[in-house]
PDB file of N, CA and C in Angstrom:
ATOM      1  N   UNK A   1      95.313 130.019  71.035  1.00  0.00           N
ATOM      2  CA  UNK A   1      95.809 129.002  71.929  1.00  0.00           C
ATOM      3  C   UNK A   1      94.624 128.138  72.385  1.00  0.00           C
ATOM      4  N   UNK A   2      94.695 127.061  72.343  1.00  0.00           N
ATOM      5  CA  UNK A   2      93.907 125.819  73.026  1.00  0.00           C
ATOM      6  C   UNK A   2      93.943 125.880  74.108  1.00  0.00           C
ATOM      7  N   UNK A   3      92.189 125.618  74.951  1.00  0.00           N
ATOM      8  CA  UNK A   3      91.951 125.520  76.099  1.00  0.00           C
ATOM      9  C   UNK A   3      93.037 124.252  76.741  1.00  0.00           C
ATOM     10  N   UNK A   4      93.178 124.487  78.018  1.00  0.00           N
ATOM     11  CA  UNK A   4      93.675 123.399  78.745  1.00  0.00           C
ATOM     12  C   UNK A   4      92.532 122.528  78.937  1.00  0.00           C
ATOM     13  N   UNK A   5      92.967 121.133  78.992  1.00  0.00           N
ATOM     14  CA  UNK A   5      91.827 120.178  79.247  1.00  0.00           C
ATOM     15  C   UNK A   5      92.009 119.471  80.604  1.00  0.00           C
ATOM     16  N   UNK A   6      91.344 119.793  81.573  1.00  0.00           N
ATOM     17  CA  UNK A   6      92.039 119.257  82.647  1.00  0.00           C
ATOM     18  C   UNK A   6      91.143 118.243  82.940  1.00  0.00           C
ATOM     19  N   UNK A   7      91.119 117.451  84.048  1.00  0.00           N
ATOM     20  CA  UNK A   7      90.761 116.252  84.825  1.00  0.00           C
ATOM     21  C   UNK A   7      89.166 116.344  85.422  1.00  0.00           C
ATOM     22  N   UNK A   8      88.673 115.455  85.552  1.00  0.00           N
ATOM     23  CA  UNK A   8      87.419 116.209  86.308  1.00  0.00           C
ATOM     24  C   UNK A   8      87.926 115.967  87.872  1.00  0.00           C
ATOM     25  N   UNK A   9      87.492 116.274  88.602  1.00  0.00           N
ATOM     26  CA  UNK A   9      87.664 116.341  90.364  1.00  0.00           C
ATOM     27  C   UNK A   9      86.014 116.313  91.013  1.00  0.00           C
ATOM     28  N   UNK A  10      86.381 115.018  91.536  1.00  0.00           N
ATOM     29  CA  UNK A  10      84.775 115.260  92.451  1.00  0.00           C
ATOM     30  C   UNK A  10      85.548 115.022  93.733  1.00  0.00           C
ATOM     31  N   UNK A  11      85.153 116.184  94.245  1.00  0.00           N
ATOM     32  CA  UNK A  11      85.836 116.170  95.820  1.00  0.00           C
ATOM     33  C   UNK A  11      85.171 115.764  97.071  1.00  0.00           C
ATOM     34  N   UNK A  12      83.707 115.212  96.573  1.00  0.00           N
ATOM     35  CA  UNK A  12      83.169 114.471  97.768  1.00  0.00           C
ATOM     36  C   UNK A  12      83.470 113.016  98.113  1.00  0.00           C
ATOM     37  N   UNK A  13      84.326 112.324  96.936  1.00  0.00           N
ATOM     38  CA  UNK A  13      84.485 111.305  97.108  1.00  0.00           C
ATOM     39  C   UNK A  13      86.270 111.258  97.267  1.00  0.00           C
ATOM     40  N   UNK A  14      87.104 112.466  97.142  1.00  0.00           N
ATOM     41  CA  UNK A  14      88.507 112.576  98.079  1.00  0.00           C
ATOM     42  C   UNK A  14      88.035 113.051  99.743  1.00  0.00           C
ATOM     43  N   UNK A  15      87.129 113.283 100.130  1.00  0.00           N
ATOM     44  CA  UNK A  15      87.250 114.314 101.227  1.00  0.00           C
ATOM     45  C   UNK A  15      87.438 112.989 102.565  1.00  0.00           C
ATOM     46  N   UNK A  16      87.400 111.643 102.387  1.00  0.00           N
ATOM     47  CA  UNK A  16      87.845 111.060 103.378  1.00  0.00           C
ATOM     48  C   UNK A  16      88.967 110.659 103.312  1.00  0.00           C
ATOM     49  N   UNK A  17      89.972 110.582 102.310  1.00  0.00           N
ATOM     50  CA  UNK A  17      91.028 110.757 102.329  1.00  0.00           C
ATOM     51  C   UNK A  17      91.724 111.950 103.103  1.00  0.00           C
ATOM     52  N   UNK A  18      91.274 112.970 102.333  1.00  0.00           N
ATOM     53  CA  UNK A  18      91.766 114.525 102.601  1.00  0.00           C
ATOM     54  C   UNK A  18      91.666 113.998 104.451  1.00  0.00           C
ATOM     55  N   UNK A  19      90.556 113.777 104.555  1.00  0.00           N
ATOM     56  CA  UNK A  19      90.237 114.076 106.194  1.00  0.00           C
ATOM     57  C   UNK A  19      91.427 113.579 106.913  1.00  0.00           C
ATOM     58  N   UNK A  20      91.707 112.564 106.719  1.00  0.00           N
ATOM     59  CA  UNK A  20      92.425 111.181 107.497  1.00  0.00           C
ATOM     60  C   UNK A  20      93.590 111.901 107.170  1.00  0.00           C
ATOM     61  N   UNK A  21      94.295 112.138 106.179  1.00  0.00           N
ATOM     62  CA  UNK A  21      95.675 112.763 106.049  1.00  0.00           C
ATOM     63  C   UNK A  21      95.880 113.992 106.368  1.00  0.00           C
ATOM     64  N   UNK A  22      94.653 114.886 106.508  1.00  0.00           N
ATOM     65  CA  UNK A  22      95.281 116.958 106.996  1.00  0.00           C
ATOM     66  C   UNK A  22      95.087 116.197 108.556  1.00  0.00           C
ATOM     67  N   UNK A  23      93.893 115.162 109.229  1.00  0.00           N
ATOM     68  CA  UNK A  23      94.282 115.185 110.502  1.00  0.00           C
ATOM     69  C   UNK A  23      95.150 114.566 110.624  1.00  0.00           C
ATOM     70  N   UNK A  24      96.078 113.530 110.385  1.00  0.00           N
ATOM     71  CA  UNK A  24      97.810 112.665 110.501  1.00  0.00           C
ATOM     72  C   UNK A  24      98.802 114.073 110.112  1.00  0.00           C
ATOM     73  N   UNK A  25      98.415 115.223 109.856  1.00  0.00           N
ATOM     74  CA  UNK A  25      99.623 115.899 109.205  1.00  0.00           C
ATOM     75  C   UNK A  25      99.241 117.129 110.481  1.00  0.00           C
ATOM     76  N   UNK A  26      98.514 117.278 110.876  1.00  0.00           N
ATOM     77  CA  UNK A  26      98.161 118.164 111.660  1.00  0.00           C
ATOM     78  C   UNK A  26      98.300 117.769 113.325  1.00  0.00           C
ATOM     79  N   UNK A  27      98.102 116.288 113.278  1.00  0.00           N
ATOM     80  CA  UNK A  27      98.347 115.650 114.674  1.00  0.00           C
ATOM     81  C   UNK A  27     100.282 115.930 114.715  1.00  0.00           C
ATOM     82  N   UNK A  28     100.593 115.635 113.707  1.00  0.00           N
ATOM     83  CA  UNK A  28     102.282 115.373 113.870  1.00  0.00           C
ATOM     84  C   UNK A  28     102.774 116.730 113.609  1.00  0.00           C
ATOM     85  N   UNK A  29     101.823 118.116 113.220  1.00  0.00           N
ATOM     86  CA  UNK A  29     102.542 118.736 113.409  1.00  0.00           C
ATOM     87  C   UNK A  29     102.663 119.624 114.606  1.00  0.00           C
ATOM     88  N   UNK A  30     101.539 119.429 115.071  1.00  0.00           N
ATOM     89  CA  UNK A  30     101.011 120.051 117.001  1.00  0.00           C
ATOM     90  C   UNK A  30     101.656 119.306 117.844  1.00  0.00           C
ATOM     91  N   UNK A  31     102.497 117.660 117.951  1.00  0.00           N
ATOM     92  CA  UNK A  31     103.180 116.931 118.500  1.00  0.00           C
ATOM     93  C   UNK A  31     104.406 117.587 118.393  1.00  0.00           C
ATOM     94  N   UNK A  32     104.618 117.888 117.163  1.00  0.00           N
ATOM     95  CA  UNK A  32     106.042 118.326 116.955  1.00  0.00           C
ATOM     96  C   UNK A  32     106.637 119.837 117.708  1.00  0.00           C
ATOM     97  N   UNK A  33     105.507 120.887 117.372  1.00  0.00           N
ATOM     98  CA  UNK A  33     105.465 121.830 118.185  1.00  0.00           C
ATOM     99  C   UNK A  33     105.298 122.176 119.487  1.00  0.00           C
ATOM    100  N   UNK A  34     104.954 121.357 120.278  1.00  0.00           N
ATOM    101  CA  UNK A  34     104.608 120.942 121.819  1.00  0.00           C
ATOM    102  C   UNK A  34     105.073 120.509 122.365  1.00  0.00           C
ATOM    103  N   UNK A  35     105.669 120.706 123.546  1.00  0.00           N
ATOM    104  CA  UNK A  35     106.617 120.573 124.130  1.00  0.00           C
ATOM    105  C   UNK A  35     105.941 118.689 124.815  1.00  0.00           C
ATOM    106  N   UNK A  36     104.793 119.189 125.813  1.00  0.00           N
ATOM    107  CA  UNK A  36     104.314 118.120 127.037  1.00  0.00           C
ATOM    108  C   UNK A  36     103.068 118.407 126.479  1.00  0.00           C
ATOM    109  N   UNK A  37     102.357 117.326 125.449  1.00  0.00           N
ATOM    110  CA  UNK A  37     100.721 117.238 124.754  1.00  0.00           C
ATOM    111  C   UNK A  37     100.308 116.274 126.285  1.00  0.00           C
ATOM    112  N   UNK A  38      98.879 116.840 126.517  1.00  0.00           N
ATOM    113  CA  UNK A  38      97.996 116.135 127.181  1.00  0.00           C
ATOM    114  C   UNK A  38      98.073 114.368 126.844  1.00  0.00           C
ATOM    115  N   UNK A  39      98.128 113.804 127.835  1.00  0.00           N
ATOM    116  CA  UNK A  39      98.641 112.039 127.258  1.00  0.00           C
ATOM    117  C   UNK A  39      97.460 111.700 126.469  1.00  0.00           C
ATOM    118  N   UNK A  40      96.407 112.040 126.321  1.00  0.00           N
ATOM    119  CA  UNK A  40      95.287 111.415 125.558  1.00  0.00           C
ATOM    120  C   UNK A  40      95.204 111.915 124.674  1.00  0.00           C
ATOM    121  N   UNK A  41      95.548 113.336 124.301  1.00  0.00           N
ATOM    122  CA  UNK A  41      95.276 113.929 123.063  1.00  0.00           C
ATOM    123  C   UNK A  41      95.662 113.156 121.446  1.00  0.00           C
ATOM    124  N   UNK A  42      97.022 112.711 121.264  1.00  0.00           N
ATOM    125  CA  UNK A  42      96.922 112.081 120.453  1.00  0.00           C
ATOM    126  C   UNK A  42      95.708 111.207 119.941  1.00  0.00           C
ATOM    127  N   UNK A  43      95.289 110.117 120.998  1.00  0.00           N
ATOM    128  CA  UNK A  43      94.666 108.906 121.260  1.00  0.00           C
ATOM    129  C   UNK A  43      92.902 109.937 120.934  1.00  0.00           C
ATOM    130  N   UNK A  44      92.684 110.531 121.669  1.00  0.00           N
ATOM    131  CA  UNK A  44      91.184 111.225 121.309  1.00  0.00           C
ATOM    132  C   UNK A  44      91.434 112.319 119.764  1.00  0.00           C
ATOM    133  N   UNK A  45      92.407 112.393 119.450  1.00  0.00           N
ATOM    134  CA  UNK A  45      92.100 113.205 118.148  1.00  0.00           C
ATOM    135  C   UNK A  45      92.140 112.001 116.813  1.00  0.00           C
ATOM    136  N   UNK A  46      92.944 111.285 117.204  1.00  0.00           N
ATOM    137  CA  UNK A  46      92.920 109.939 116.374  1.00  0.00           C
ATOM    138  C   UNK A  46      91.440 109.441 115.950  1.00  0.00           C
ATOM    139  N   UNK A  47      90.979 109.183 117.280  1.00  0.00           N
ATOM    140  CA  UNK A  47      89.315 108.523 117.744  1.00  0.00           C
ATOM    141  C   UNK A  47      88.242 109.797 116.588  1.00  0.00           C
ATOM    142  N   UNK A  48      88.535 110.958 116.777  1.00  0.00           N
ATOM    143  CA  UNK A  48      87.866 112.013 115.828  1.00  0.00           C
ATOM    144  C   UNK A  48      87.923 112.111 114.854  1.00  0.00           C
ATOM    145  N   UNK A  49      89.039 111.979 114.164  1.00  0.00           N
ATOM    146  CA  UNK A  49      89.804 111.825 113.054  1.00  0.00           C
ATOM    147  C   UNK A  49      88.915 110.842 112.360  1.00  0.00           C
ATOM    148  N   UNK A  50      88.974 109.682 112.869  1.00  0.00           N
ATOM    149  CA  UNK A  50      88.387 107.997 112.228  1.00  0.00           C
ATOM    150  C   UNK A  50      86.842 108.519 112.081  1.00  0.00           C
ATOM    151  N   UNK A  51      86.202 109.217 113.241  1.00  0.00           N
ATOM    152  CA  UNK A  51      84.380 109.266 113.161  1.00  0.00           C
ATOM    153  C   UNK A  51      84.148 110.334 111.907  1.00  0.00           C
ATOM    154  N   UNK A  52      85.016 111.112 111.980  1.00  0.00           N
ATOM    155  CA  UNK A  52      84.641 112.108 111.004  1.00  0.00           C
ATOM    156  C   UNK A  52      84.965 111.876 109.650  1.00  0.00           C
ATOM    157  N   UNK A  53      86.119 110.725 109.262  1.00  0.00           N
ATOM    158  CA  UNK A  53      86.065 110.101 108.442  1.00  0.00           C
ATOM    159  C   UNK A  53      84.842 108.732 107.974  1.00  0.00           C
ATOM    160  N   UNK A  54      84.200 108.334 108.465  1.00  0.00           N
ATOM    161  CA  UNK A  54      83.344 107.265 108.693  1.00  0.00           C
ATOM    162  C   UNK A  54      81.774 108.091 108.384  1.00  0.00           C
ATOM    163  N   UNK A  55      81.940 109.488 109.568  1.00  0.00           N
ATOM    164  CA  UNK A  55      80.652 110.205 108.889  1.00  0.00           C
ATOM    165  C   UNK A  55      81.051 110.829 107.583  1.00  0.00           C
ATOM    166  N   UNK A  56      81.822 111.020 106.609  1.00  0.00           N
ATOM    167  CA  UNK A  56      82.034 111.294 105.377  1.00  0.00           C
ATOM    168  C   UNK A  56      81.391 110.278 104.239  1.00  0.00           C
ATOM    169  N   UNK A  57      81.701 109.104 104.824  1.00  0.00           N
ATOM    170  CA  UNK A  57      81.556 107.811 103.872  1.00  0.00           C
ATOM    171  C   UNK A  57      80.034 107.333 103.933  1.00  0.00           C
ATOM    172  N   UNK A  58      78.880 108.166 104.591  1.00  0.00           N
ATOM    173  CA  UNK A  58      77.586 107.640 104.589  1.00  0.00           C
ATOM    174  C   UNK A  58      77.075 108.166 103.298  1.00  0.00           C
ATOM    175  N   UNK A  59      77.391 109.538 102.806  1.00  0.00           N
ATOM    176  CA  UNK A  59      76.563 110.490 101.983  1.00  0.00           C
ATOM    177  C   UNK A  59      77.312 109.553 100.884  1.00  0.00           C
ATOM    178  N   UNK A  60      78.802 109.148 100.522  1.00  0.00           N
ATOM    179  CA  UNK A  60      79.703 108.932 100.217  1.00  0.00           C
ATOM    180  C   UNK A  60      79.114 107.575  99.350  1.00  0.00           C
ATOM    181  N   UNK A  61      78.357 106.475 100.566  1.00  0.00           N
ATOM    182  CA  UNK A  61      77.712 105.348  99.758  1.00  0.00           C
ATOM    183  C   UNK A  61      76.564 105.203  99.027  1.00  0.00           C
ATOM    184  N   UNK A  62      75.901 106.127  99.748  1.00  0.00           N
ATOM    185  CA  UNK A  62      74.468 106.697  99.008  1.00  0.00           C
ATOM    186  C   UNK A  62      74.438 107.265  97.772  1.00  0.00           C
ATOM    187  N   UNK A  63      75.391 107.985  97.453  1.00  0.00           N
ATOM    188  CA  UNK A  63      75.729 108.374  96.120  1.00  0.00           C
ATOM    189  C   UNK A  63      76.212 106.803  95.216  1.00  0.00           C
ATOM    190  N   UNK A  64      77.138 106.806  96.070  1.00  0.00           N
ATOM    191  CA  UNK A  64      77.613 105.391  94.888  1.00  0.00           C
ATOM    192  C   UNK A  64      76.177 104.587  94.834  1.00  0.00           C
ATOM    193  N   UNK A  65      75.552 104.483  95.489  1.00  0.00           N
ATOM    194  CA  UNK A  65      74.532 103.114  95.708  1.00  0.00           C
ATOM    195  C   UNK A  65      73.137 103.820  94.568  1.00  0.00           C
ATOM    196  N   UNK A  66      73.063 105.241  94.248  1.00  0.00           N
ATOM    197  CA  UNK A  66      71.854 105.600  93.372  1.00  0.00           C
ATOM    198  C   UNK A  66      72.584 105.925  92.157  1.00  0.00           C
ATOM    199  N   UNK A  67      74.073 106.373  91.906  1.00  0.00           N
ATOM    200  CA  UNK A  67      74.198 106.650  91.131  1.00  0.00           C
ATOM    201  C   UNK A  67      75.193 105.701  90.090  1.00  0.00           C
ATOM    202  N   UNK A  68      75.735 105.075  90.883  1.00  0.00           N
ATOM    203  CA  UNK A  68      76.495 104.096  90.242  1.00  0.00           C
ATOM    204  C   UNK A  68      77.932 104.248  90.836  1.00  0.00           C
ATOM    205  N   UNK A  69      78.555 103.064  90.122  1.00  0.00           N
ATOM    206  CA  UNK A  69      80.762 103.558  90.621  1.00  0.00           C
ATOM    207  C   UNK A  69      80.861 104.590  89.163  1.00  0.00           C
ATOM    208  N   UNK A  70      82.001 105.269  89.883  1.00  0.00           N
ATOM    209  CA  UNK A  70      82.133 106.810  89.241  1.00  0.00           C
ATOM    210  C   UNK A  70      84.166 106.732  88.818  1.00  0.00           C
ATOM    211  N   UNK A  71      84.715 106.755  87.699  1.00  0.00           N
ATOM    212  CA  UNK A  71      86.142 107.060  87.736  1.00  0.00           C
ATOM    213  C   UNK A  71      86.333 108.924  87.957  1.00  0.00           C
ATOM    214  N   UNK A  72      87.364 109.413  87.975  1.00  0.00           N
ATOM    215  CA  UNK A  72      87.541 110.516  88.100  1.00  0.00           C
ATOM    216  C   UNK A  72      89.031 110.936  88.435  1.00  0.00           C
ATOM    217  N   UNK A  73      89.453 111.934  87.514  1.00  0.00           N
ATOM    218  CA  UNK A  73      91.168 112.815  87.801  1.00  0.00           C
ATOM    219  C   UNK A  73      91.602 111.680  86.461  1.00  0.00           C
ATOM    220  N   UNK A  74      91.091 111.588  85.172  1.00  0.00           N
ATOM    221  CA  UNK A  74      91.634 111.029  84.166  1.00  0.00           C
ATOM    222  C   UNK A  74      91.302 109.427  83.964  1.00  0.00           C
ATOM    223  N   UNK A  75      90.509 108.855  85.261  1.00  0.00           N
ATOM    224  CA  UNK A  75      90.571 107.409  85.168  1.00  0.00           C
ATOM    225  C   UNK A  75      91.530 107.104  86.290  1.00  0.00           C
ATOM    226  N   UNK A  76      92.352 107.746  86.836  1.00  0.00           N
ATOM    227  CA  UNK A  76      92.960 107.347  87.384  1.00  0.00           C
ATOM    228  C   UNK A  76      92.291 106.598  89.548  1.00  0.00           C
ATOM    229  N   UNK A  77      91.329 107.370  89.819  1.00  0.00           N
ATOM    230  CA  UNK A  77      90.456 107.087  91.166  1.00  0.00           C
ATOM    231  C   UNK A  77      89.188 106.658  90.160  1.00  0.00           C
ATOM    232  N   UNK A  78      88.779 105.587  91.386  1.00  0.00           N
ATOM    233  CA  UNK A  78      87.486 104.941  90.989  1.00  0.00           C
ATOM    234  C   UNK A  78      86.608 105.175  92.184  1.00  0.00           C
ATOM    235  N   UNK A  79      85.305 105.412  92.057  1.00  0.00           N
ATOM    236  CA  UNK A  79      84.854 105.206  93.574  1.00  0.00           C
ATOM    237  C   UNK A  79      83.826 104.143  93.429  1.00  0.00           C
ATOM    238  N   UNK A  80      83.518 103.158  93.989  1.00  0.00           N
ATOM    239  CA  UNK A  80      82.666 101.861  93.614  1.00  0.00           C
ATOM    240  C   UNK A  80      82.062 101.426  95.452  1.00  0.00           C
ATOM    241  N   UNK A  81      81.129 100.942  95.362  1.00  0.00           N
ATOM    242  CA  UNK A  81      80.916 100.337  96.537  1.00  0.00           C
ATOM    243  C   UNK A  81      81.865  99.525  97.565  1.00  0.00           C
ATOM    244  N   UNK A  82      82.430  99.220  96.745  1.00  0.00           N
ATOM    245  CA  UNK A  82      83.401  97.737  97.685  1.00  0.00           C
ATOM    246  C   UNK A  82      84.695  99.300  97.998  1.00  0.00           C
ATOM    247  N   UNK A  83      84.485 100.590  97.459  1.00  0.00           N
ATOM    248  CA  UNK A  83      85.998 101.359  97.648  1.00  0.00           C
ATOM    249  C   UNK A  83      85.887 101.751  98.970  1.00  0.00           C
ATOM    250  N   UNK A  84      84.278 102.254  98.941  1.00  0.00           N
ATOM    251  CA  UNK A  84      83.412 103.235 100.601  1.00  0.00           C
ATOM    252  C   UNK A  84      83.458 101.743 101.538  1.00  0.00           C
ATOM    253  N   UNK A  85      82.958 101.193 100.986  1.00  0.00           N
ATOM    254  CA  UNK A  85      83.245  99.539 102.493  1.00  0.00           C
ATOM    255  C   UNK A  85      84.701  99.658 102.748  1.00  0.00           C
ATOM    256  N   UNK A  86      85.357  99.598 101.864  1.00  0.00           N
ATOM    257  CA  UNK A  86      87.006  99.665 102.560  1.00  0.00           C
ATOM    258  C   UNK A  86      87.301 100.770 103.455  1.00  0.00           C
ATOM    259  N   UNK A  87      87.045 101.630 102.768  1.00  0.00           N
ATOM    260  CA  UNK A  87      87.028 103.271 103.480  1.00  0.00           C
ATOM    261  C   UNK A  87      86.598 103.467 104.875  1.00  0.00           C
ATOM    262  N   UNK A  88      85.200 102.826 104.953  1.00  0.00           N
ATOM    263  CA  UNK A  88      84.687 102.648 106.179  1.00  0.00           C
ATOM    264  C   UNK A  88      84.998 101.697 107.198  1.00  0.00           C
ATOM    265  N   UNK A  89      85.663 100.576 106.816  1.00  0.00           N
ATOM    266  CA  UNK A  89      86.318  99.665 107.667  1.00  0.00           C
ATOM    267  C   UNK A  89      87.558 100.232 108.360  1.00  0.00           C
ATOM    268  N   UNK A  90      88.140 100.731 107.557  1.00  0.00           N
ATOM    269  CA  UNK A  90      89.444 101.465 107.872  1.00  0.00           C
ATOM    270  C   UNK A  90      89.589 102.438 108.697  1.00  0.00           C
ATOM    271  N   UNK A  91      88.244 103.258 108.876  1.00  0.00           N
ATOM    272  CA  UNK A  91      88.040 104.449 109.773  1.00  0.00           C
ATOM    273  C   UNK A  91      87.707 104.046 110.945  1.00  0.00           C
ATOM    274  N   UNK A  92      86.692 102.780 110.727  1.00  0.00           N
ATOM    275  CA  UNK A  92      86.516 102.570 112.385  1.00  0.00           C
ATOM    276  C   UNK A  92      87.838 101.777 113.129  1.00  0.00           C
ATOM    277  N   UNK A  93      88.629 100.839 111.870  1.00  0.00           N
ATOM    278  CA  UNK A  93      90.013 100.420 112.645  1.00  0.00           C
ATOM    279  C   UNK A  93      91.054 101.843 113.190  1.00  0.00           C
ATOM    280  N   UNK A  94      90.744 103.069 112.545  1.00  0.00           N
ATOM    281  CA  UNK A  94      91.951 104.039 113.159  1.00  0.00           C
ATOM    282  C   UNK A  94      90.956 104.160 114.610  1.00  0.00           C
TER     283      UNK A  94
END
């Protein structure tokens, strides 16, 4: 039987994704479970959510910036400079 040929995965360049979506899936699911959340909590885990996404995207450009833009999972994700500027704009807007 033939090896499976799978995809490559570089997971330093999903992990600000990952971040931003386990914390949106994790905020809505502690909302959901909670009766009366502290009124800020949403609003300050949001604010955490975005920095810790934003500190992801430094190591994130530095790589792209020595090593080049990178495809990966078949071609299907690209990671390029102009992807981490978006990335990072986006984190400080959440």
């Amino acid at each position: 039987m033939p090896p499976v040929v799978t995809p490559e995965v570089i997971w330093w360049a999903l992990l600000p994704l990952l971040v931003l979506s386990g914390g949106g899936f994790l905020l809505l699911t502690i909302a959901s479970l909670v009766r009366r959340l502290p009124e800020a909590l949403p609003q300050a885990w949001t604010v955490v959510t975005g920095l810790i996404v934003l500190t992801a995207t430094v190591p994130m450009w530095d790589r792209v910036q020595s090593d080049g833009p990178r495809s990966f999972l078949g071609g299907m994700v690209a990671v390029d400079g102009s992807t981490v500027l978006v990335t990072a704009i986006l984190a400080m807007a959440v």
